[in-house]
N, C-alpha and C. Protein backbone atom coordinates (compact mmCIF):
# COMPACT_ATOMS: atom_id res chain seq x y z
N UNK A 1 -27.95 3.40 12.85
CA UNK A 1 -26.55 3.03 12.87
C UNK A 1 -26.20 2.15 11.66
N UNK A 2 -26.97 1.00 10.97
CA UNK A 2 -26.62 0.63 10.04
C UNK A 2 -26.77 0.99 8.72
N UNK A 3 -27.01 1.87 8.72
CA UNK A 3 -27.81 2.75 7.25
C UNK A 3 -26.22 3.55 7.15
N UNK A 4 -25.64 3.84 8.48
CA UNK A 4 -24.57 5.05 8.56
C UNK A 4 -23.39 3.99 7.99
N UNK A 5 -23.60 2.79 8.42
CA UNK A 5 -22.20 1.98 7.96
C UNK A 5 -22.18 1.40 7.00
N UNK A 6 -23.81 1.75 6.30
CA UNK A 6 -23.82 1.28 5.21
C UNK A 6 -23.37 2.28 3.71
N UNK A 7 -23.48 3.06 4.34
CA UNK A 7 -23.57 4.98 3.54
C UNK A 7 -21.81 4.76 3.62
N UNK A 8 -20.95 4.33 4.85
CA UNK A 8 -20.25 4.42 4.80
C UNK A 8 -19.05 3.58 4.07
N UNK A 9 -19.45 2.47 4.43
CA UNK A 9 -18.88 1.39 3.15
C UNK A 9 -19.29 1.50 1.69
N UNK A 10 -19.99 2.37 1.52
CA UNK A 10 -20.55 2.50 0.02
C UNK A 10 -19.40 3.68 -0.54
N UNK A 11 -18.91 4.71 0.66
CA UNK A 11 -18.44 5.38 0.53
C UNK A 11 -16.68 4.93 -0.13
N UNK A 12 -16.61 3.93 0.93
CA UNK A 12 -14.89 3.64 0.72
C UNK A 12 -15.22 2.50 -0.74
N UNK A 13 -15.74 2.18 -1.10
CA UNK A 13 -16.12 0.88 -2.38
C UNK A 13 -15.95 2.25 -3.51
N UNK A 14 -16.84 3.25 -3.60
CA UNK A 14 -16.43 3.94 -4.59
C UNK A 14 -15.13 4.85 -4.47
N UNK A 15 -14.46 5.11 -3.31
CA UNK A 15 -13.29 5.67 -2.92
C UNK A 15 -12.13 4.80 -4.06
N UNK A 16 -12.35 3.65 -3.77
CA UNK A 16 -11.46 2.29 -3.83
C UNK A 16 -11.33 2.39 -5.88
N UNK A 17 -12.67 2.44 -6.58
CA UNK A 17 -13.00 2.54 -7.86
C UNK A 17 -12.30 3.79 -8.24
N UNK A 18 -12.62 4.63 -7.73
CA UNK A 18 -11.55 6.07 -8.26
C UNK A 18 -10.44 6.02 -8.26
N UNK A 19 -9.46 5.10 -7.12
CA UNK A 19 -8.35 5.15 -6.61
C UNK A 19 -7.97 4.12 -8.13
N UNK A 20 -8.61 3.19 -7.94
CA UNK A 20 -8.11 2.18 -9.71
C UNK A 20 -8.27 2.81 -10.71
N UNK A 21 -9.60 3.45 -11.11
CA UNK A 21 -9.41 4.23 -12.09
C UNK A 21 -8.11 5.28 -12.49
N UNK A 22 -7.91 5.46 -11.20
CA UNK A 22 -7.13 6.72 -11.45
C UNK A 22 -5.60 6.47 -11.82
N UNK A 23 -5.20 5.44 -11.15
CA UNK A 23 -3.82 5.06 -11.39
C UNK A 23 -4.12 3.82 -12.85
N UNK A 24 -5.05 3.61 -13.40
CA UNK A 24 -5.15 2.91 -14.53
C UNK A 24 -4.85 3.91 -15.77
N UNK A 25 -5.90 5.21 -15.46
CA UNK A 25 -5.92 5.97 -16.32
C UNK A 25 -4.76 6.97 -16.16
N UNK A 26 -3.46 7.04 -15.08
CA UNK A 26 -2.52 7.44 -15.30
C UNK A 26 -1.55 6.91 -16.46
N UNK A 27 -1.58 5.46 -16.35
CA UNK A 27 -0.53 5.30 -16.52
C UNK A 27 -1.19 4.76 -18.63
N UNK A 28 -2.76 4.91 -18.65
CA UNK A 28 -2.79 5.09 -20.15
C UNK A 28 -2.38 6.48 -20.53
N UNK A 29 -2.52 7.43 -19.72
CA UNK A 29 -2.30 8.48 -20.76
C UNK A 29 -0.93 8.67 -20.72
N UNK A 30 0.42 8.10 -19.97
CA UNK A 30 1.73 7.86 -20.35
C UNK A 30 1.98 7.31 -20.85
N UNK A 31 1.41 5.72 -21.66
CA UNK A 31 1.84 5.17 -22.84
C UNK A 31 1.12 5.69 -23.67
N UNK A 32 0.14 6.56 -23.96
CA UNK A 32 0.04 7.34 -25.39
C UNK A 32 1.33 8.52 -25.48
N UNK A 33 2.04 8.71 -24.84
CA UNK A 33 2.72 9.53 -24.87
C UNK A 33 4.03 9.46 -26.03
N UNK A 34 4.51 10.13 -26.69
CA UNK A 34 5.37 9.91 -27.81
C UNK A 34 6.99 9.05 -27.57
N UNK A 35 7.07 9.13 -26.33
CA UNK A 35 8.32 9.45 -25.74
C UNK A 35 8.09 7.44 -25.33
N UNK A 36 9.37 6.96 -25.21
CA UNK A 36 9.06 5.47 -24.55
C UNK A 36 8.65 5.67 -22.79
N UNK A 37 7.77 4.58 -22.28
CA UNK A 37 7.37 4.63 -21.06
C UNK A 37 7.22 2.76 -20.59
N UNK A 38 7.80 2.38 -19.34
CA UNK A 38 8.32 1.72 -18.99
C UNK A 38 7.41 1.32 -17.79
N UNK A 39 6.31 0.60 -17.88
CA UNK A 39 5.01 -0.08 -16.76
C UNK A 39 5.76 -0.90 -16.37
N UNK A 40 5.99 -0.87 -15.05
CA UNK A 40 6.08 -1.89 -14.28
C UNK A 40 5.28 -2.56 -13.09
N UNK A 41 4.87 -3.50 -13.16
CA UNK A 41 3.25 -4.27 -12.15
C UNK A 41 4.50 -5.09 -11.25
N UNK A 42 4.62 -4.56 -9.71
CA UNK A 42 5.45 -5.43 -8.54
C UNK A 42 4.54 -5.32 -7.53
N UNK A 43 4.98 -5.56 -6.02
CA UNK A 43 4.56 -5.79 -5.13
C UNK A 43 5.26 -5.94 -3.94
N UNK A 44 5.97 -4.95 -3.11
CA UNK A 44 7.01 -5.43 -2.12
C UNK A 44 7.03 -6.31 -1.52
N UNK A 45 5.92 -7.27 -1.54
CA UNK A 45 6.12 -8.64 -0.67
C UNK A 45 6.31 -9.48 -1.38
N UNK A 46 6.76 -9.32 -2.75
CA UNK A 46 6.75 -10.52 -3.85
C UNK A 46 8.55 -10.31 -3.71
N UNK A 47 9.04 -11.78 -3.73
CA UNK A 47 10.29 -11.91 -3.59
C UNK A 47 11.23 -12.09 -5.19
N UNK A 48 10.16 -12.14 -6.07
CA UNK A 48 11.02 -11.71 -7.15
C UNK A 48 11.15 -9.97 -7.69
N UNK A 49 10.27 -9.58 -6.97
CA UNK A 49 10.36 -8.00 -7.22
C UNK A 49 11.18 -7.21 -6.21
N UNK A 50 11.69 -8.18 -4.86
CA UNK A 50 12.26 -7.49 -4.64
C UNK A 50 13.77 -8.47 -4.94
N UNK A 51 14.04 -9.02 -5.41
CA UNK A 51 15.51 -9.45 -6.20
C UNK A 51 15.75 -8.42 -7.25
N UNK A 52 14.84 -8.26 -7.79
CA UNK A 52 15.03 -6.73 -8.97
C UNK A 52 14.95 -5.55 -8.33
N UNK A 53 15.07 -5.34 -7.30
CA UNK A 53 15.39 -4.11 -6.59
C UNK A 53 16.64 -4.10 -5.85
N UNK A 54 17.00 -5.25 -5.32
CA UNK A 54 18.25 -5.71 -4.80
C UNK A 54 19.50 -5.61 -5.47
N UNK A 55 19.44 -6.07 -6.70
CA UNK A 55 20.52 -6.23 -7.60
C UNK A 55 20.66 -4.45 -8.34
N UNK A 56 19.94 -3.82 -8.08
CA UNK A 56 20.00 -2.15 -8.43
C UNK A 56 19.89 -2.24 -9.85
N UNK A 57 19.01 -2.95 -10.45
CA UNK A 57 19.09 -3.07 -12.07
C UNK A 57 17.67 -1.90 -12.20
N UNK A 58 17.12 -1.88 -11.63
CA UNK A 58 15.83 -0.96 -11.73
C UNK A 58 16.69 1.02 -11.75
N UNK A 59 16.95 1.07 -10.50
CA UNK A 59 17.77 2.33 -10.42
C UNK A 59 19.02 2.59 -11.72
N UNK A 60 19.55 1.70 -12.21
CA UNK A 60 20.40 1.74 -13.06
C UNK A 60 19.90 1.78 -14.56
N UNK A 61 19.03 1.41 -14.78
CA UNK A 61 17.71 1.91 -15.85
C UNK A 61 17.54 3.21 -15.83
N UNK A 62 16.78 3.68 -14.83
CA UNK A 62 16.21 4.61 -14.55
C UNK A 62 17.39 6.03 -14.75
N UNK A 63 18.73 5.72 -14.58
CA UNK A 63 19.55 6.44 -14.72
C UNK A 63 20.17 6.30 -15.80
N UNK A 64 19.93 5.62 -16.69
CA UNK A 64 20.73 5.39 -17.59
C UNK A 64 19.63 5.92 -19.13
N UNK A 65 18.72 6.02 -18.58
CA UNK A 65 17.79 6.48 -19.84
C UNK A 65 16.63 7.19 -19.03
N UNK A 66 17.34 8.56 -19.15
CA UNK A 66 16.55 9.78 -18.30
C UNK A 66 15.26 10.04 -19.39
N UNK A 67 15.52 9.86 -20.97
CA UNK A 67 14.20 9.95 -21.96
C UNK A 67 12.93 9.33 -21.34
N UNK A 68 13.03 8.11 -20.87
CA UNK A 68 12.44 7.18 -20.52
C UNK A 68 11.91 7.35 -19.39
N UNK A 69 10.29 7.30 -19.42
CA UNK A 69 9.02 7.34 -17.80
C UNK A 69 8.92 5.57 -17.66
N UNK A 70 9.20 5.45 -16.42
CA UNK A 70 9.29 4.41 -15.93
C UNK A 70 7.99 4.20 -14.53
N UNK A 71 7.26 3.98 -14.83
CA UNK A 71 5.90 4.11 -13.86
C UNK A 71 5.73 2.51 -12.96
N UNK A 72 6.05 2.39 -12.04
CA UNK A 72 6.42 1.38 -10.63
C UNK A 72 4.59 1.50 -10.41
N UNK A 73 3.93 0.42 -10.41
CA UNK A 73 2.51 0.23 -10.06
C UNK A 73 2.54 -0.99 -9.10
N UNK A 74 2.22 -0.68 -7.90
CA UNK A 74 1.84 -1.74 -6.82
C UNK A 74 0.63 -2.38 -7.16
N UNK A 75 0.63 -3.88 -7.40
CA UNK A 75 -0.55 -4.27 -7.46
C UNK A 75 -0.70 -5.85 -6.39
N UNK A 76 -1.97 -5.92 -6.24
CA UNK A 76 -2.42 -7.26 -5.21
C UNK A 76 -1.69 -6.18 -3.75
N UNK A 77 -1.23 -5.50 -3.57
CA UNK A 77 -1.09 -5.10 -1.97
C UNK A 77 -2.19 -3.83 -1.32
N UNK A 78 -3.67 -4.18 -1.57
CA UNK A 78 -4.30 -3.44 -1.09
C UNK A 78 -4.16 -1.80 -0.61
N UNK A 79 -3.77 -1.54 -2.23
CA UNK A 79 -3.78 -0.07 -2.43
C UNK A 79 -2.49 0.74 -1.99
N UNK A 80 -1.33 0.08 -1.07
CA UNK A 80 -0.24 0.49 -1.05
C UNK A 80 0.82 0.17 -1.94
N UNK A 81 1.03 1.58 -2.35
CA UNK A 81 2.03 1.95 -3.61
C UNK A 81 3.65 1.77 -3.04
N UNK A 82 4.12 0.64 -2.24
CA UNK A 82 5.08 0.72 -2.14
C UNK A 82 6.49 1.52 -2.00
N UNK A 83 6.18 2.85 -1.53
CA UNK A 83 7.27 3.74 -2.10
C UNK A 83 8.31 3.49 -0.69
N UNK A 84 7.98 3.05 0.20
CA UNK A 84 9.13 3.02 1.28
C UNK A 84 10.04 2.00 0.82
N UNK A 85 9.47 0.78 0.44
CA UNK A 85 10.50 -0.32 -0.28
C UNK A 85 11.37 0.72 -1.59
N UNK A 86 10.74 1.03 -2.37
CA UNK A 86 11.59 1.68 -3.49
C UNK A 86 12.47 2.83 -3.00
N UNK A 87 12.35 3.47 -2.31
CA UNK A 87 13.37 4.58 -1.52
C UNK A 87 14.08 4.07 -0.85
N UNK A 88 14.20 2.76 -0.40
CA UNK A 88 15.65 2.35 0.01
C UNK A 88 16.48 1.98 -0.71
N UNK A 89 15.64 1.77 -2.38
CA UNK A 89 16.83 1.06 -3.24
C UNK A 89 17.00 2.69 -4.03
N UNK A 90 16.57 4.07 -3.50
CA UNK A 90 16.96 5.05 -4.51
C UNK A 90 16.46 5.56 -5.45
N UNK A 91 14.71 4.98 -6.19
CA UNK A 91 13.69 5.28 -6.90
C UNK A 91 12.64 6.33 -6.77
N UNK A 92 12.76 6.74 -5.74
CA UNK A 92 11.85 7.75 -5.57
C UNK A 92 12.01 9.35 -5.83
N UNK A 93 13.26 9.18 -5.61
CA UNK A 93 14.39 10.61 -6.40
C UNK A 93 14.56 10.55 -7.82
N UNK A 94 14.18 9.86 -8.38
CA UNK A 94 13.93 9.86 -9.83
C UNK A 94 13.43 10.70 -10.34
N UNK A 95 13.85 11.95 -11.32
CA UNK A 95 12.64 12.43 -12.24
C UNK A 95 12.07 11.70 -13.07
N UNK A 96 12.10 10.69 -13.30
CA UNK A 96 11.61 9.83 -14.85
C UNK A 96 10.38 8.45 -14.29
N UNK A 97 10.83 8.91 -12.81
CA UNK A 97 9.89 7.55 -12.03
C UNK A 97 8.69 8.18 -11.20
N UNK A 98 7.61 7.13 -11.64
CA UNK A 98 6.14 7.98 -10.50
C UNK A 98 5.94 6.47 -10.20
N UNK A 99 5.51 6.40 -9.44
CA UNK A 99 4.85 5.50 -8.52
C UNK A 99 3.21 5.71 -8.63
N UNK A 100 2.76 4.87 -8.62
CA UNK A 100 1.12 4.61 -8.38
C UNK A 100 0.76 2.76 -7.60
N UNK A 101 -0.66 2.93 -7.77
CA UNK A 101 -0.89 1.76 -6.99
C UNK A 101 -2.14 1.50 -7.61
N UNK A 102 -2.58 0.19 -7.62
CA UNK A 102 -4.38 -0.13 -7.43
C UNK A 102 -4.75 -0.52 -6.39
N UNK A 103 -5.72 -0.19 -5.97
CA UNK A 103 -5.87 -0.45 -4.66
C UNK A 103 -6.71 -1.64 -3.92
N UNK A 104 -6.63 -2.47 -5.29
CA UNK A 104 -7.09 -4.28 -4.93
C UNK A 104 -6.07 -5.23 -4.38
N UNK A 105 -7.16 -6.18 -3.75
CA UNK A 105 -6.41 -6.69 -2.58
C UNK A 105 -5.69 -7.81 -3.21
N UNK A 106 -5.21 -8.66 -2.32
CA UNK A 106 -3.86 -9.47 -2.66
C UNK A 106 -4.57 -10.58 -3.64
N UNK A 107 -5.43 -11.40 -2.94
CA UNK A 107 -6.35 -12.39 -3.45
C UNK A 107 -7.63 -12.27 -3.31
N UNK A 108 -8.52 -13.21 -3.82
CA UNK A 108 -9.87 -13.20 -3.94
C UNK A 108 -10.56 -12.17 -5.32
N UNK A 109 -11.95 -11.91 -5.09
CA UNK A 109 -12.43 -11.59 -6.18
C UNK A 109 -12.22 -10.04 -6.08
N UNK A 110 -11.86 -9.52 -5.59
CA UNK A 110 -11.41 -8.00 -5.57
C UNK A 110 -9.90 -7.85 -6.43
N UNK A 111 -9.02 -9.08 -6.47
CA UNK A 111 -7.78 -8.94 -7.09
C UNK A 111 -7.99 -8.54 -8.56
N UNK A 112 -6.90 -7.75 -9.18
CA UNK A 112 -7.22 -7.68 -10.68
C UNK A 112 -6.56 -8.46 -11.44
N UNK A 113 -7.23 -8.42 -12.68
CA UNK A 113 -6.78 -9.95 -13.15
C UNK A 113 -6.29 -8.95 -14.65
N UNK A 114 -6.45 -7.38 -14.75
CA UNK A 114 -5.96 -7.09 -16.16
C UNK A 114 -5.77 -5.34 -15.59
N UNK A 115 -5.40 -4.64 -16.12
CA UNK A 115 -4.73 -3.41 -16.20
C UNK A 115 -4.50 -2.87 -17.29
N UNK A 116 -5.05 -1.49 -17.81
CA UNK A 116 -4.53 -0.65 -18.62
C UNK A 116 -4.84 -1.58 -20.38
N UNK A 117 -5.88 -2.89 -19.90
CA UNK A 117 -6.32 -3.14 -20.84
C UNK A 117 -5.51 -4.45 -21.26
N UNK A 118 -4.22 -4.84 -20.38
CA UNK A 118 -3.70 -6.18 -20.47
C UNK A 118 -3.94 -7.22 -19.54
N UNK A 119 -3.75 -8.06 -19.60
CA UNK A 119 -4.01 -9.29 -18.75
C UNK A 119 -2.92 -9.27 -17.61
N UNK A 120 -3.19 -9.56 -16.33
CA UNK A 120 -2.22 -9.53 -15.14
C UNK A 120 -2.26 -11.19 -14.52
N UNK A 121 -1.18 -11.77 -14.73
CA UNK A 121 -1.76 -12.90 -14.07
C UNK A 121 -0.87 -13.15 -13.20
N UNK A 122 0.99 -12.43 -13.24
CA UNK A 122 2.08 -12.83 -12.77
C UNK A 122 2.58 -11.38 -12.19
N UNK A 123 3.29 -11.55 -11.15
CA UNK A 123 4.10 -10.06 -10.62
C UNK A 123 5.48 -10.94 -10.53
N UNK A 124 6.58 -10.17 -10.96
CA UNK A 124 6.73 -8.86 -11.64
C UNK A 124 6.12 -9.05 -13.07
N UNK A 125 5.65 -7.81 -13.93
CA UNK A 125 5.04 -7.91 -14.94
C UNK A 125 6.00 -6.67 -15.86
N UNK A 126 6.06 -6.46 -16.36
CA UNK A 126 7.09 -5.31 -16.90
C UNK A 126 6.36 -4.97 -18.61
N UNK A 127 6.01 -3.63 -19.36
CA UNK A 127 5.76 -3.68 -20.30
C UNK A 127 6.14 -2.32 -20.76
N UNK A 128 6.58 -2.38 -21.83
CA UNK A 128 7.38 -1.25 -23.01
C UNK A 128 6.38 -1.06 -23.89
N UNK A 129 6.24 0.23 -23.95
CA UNK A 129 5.33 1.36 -24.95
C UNK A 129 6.15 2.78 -25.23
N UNK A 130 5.42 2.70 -26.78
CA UNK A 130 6.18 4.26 -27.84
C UNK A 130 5.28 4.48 -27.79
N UNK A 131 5.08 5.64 -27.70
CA UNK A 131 3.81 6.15 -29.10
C UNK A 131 2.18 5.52 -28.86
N UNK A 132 2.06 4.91 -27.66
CA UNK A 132 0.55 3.98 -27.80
C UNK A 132 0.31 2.91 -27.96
N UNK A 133 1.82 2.63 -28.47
CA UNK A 133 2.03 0.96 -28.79
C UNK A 133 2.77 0.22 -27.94
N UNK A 134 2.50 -0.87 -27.68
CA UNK A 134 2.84 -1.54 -27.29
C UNK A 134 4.21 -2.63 -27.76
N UNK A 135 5.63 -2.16 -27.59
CA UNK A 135 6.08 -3.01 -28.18
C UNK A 135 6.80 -4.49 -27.12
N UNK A 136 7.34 -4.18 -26.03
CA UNK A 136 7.22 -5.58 -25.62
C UNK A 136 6.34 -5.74 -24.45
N UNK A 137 6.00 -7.25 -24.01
CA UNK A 137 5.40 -7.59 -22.75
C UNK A 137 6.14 -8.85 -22.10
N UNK A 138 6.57 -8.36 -21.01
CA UNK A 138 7.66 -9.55 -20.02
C UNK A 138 6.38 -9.58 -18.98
N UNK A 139 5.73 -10.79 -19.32
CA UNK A 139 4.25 -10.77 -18.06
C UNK A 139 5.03 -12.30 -17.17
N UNK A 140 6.07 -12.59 -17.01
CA UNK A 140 6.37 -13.79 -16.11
C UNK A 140 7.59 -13.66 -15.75
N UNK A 141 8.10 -12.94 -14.55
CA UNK A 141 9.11 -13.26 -13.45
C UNK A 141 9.98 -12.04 -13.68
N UNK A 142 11.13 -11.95 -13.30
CA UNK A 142 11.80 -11.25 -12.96
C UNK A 142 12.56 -10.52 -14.26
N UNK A 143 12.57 -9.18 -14.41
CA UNK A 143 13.73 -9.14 -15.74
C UNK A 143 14.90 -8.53 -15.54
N UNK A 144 15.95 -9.19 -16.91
CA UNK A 144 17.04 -9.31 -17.18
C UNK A 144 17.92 -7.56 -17.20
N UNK A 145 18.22 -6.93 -16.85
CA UNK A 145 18.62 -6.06 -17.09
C UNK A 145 19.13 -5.47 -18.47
N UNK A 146 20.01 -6.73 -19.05
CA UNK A 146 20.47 -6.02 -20.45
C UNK A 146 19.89 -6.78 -20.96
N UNK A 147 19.06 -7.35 -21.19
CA UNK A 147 17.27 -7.85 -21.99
C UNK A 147 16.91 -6.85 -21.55
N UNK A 148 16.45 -5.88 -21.10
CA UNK A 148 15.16 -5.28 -21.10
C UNK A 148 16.21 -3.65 -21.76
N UNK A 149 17.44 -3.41 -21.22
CA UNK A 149 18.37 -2.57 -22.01
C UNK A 149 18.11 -2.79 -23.65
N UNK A 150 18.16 -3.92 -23.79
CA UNK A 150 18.20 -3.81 -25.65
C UNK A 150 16.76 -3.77 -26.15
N UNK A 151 15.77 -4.20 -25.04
CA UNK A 151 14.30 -4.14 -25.82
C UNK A 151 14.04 -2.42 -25.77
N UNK A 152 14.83 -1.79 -24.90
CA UNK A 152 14.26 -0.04 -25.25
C UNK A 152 15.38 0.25 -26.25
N UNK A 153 16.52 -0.34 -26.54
CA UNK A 153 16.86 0.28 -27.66
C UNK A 153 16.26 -0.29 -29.21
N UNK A 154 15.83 -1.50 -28.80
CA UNK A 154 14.74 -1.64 -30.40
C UNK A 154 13.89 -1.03 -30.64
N UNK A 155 13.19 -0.69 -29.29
CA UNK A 155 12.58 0.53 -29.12
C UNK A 155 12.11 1.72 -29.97
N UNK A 156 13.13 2.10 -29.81
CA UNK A 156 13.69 3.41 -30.38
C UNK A 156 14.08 3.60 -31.80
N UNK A 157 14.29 2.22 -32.35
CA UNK A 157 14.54 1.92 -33.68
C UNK A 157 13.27 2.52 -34.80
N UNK A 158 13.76 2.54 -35.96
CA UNK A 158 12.78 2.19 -37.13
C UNK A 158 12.21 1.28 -37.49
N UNK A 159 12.59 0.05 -36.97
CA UNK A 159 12.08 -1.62 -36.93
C UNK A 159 12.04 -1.50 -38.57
N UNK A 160 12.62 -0.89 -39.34
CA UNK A 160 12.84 -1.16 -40.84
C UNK A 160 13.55 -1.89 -41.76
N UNK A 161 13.20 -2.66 -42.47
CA UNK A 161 14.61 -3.34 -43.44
C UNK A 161 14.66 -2.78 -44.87
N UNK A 162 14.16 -1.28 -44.98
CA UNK A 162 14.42 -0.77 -46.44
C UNK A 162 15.85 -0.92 -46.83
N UNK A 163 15.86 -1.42 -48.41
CA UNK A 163 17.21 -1.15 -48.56
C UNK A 163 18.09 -2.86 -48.42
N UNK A 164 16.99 -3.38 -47.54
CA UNK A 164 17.67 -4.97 -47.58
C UNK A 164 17.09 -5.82 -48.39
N UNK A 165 17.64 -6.83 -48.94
CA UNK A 165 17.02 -7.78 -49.96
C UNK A 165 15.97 -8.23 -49.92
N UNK A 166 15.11 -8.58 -50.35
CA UNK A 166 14.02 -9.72 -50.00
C UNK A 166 14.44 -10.90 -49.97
N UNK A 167 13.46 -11.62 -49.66
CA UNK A 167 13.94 -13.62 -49.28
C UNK A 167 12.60 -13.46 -51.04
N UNK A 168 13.26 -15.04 -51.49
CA UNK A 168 12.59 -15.32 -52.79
C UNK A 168 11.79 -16.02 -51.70
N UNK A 169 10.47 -15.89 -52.48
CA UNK A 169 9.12 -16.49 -52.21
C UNK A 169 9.42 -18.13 -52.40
């Protein structure tokens, strides 16, 4: 009998590793993607993530820049991807939105402390990628709606100043 529960907890520990891997390595191969993509690290029991669901600034994104993959990642809630909280605010009917999860627990040494190769230390966590790059990271509290509106349209920019003066040395 304990060999069986041991076979068997060995079973769900590597279950658990695939399940992270897998939604880690989703959501790298959508920021290599050419197109902008929009990580977001929440948690339905975190009360600043759900003030950004409340105020409909998430859904109003999401509709307002259909170019744009916007990937909702549950993290610290032991592997539930939240999608019943996000379908009441209207996110789950999204074409541009997937949902994933990791499936580490809230606290202790099972929690993750980095993702997709960044550091996690705060939920909500929010991060903007072109192309592989990384151009902004909002890793502390809640975001601004038209802040995070103008960081995808810099986005999208040439970030160039050909053509403008130089500053004298």
């Amino acid at each position: 009998m304990r060999i069986l529960s041991f076979a068997i907890l060995a079973v769900l520990v590597a279950a658990g590793s695939v399940l992270a891997e897998s939604a880690d390595q989703q959501v790298r191969d959508a920021i290599n993607a050419p197109d902008l993509t929009v990580v977001h690290l929440w948690a339905p029991w975190c009360s600043n993530c759900q003030a950004e669901l409340k105020n409909g600034g998430w859904l109003k994104m999401a509709k307002e820049n259909p170019k744009t993959k916007f990937i909702f990642v549950s993290v610290w809630n032991s592997g539930n991807d939240g999608r019943s909280m996000l379908e009441k605010f209207g996110l789950t009917n999204q074409p541009n939105v997937t949902i994933a999860a990791d499936p580490g627990p809230r606290s202790g040494e099972g929690k993750i402390k980095q993702f997709a190769g960044l550091p996690v230390s705060w939920i909500p966590t929010t991060w903007v990628y072109k192309g592989g790059d990384l151009r902004y990271a909002l890793n502390y509290g809640e975001v601004r709606f038209p802040v995070l509106h103008q960081l995808l349209e810099d986005s999208e920019s040439e970030w160039s100043h050909k053509g403008e003066p130089k500053l004298e040395e």
